[in-house]
Protein backbone atom coordinates (compact mmCIF):
# COMPACT_ATOMS: atom_id res chain seq x y z
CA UNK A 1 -64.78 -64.82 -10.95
CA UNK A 2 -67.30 -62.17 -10.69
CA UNK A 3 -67.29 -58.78 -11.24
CA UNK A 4 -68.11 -55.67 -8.77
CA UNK A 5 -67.67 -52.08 -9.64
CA UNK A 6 -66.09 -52.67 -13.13
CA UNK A 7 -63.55 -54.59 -11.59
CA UNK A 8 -62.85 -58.26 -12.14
CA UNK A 9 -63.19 -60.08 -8.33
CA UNK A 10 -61.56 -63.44 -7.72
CA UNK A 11 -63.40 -64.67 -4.95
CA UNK A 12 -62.83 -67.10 -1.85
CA UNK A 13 -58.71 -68.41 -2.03
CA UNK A 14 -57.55 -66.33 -5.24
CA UNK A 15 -55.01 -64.52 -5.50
CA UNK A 16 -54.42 -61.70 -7.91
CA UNK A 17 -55.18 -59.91 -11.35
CA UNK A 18 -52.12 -60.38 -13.24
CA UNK A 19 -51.37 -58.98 -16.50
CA UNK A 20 -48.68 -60.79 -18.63
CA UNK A 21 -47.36 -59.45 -21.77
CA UNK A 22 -45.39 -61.53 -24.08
CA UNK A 23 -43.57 -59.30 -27.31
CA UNK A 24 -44.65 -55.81 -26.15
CA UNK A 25 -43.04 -54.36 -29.33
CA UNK A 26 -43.75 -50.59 -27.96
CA UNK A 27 -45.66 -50.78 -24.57
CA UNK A 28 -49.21 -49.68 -25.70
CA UNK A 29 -51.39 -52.49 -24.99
CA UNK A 30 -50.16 -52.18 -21.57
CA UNK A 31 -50.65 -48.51 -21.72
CA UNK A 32 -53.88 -48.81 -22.99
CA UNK A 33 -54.92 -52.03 -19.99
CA UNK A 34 -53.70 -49.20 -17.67
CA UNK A 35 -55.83 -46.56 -18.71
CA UNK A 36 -58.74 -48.11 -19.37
CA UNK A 37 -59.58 -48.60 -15.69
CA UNK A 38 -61.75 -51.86 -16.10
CA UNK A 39 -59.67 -54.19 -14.53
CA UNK A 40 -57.37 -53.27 -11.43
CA UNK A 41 -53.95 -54.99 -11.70
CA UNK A 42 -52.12 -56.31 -9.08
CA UNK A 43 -49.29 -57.41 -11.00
CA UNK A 44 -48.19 -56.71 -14.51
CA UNK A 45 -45.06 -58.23 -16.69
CA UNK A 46 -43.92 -57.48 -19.81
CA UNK A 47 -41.31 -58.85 -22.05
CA UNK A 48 -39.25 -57.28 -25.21
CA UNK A 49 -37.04 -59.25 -26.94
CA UNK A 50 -35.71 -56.22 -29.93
CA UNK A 51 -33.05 -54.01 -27.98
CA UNK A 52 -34.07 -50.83 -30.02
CA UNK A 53 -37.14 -50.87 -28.05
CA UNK A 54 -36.17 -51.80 -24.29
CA UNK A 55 -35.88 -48.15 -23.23
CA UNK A 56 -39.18 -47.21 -24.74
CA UNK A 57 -41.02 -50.33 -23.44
CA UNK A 58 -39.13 -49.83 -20.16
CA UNK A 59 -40.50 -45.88 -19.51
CA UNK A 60 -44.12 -47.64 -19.70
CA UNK A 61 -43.46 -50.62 -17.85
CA UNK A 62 -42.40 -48.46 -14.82
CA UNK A 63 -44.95 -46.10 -15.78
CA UNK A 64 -47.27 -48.32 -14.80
CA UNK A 65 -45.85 -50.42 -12.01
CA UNK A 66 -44.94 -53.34 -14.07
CA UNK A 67 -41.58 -55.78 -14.04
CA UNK A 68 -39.78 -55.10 -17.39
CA UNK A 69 -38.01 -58.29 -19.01
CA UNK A 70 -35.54 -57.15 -21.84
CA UNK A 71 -35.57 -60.38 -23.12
CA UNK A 72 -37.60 -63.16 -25.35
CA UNK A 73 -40.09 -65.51 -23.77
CA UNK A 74 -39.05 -68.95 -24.85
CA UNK A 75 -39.18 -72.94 -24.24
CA UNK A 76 -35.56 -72.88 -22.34
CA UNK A 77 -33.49 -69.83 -20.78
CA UNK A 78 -30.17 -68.91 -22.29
CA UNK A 79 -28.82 -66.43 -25.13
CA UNK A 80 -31.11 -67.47 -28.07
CA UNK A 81 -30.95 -65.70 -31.97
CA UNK A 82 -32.81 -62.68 -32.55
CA UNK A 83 -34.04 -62.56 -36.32
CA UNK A 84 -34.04 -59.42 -36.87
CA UNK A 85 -36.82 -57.68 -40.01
CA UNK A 86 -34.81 -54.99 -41.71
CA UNK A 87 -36.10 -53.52 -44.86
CA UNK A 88 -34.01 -51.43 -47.16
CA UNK A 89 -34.78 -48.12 -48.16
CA UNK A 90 -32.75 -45.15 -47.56
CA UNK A 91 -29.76 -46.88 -46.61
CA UNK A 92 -30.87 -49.58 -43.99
CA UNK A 93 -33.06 -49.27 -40.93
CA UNK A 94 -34.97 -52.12 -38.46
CA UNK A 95 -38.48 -52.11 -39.51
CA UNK A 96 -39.85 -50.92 -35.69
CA UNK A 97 -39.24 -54.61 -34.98
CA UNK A 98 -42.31 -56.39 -36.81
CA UNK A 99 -41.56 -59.68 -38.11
CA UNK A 100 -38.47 -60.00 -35.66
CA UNK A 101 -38.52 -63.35 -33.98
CA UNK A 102 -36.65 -65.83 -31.78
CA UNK A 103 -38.34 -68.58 -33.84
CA UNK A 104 -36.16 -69.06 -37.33
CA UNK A 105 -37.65 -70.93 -39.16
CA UNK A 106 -39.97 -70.19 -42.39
CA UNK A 107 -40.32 -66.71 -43.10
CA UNK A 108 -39.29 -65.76 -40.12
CA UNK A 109 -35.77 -67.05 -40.44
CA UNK A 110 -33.45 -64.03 -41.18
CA UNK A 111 -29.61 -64.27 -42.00
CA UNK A 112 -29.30 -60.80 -39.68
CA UNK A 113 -30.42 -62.30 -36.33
CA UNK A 114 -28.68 -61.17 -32.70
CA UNK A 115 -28.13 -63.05 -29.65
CA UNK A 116 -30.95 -61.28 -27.16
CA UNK A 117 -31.20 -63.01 -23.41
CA UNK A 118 -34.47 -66.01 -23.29
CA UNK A 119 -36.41 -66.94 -20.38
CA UNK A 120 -38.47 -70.39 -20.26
CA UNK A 121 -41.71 -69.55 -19.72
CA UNK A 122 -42.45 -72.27 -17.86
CA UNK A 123 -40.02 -70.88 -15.07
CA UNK A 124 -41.42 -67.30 -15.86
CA UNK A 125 -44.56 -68.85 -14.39
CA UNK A 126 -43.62 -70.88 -11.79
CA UNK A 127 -41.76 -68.08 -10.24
CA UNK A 128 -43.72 -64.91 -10.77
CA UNK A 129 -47.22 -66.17 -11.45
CA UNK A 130 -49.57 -68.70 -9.32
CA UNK A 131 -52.32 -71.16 -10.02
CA UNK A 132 -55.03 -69.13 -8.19
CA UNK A 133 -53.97 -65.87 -9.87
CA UNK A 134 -56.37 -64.02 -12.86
CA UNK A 135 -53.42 -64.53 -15.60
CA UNK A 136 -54.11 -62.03 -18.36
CA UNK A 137 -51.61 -63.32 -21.10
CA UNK A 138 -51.43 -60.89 -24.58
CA UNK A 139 -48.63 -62.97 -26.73
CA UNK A 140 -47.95 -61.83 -29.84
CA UNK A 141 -44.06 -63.12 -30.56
CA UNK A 142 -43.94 -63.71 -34.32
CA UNK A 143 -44.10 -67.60 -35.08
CA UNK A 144 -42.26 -68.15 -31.40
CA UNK A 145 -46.07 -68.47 -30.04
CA UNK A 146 -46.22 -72.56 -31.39
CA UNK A 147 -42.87 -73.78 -29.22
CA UNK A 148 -43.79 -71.68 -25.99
CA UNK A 149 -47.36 -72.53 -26.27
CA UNK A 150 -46.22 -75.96 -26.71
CA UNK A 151 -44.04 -75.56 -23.74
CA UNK A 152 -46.97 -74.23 -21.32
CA UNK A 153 -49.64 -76.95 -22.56
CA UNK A 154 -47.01 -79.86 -21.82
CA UNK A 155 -46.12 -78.60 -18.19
CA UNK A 156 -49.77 -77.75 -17.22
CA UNK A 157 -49.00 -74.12 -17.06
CA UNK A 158 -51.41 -73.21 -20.12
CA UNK A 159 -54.17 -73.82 -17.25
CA UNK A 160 -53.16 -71.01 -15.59
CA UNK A 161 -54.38 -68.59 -17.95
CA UNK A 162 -57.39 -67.17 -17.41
CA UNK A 163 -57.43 -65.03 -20.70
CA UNK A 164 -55.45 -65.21 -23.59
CA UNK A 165 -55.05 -62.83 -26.40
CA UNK A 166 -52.82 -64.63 -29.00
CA UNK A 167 -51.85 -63.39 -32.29
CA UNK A 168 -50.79 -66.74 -34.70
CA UNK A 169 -48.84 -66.32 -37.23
CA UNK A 170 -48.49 -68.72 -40.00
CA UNK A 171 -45.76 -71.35 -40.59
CA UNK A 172 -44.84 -70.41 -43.93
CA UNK A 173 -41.97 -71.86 -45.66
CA UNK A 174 -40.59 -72.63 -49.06
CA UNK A 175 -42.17 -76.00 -48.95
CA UNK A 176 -45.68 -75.18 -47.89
CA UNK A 177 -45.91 -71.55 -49.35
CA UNK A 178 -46.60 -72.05 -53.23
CA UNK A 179 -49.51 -74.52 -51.74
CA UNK A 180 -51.33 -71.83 -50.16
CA UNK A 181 -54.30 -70.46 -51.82
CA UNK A 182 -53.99 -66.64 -50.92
C-alpha cells in the first residue's frame, strides 16, 4: 500500500478500501471514518446486533453509503440469544446496549437475552469482502470477539484484514474472577 494525497492507494491488482464494522452500538466510528476524509472508502459495512439501535445505526449507515446488517456477527448464521445489559433504576431501561452480547457466557451471560438474526462471518467475508481488498475491521462485540476471531483465524479469513481495531474484553466468570488481582 502506499499513500498519495492523504489517501490510502492499493497498488497494481487490488481492489478496494473497505471499511467493516462489527457491534456499531450507535454509528459514530463510522461517522467519524466518514468525516475525517483520510481514507476514501469504497465500501463500508456495519453490523448491530441490539434492536433499540437499528434505526439509529441505520440513518448513518445510509448516511454514508454503507450496507446496514441488523444483526450479530457470529461463528454460524441463524437466530442466536441476545444478552441483553439492563440496569435498574427508575423502573427498568436497556443500558444504551453496553455489555449486551451474543456470547453468554461469564459476565456476559444474562437471564434477559433475545433471539436477534447471526451471520457467520466467515460467509460475511467470502461474499462481500475479497482477498485483495484494504479490509478495515473495528470489532468491538462484547466477549463474542474470541469465537468469531477464532472462526476467521481457522478459515484463513483473519488474513484478509489489513487493519484491525479490536476491543477484548475479559473472560470473567465465577471461577476465574475472585483470582484476579484488580
Amino acid at each position: 500500500a502506499f499513500i498519495a494525497n492523504g489517501a490510502i492507494g492499493l497498488g497494481e491488482g487490488s481492489s478496494r478500501n473497505v471499511a467493516v464494522e462489527f457491534g456499531s452500538w450507535d454509528g459514530r466510528w463510522i461517522q467519524g471514518l466518514f468525516q475525517s476524509h483520510e481514507v476514501h472508502y469504497d465500501a463500508c459495512f456495519v453490523f448491530e446486533a441490539e434492536p433499540s439501535f437499528w434505526e439509529r445505526v441505520r440513518r448513518v449507515a445510509e448516511t454514508y453509503g454503507c450496507q446496514f446488517f441488523p444483526k450479530a456477527v457470529w461463528e454460524r448464521s441463524g437466530n442466536v440469544p441476545f444478552h441483553r445489559q439492563l440496569r435498574r433504576g427508575n423502573g427498568s431501561h436497556w443500558l444504551q446496549g453496553q455489555g449486551s452480547s451474543v456470547f453468554g457466557n461469564g459476565v456476559f451471560g444474562k437471564p434477559n437475552a433475545a433471539t436477534v438474526p447471526a451471520l457467520d462471518v466467515a460467509d460475511f467475508f467470502k461474499t462481500y469482502l475479497q482477498a485483495s481488498d484494504n479490509i478495515h475491521v473495528r470489532m468491538d462485540i462484547e466477549g463474542s470477539e474470541y469465537p468469531v476471531m477464532r472462526r476467521l483465524i481457522t478459515t484463513g479469513l483473519a488474513c484478509w484484514i489489513n487493519t484491525l481495531e479490536l476491543e477484548v474484553h475479559a473472560m470473567y466468570n465465577s471461577v476465574n474472577f475472585n483470582k484476579l488481582h484488580l
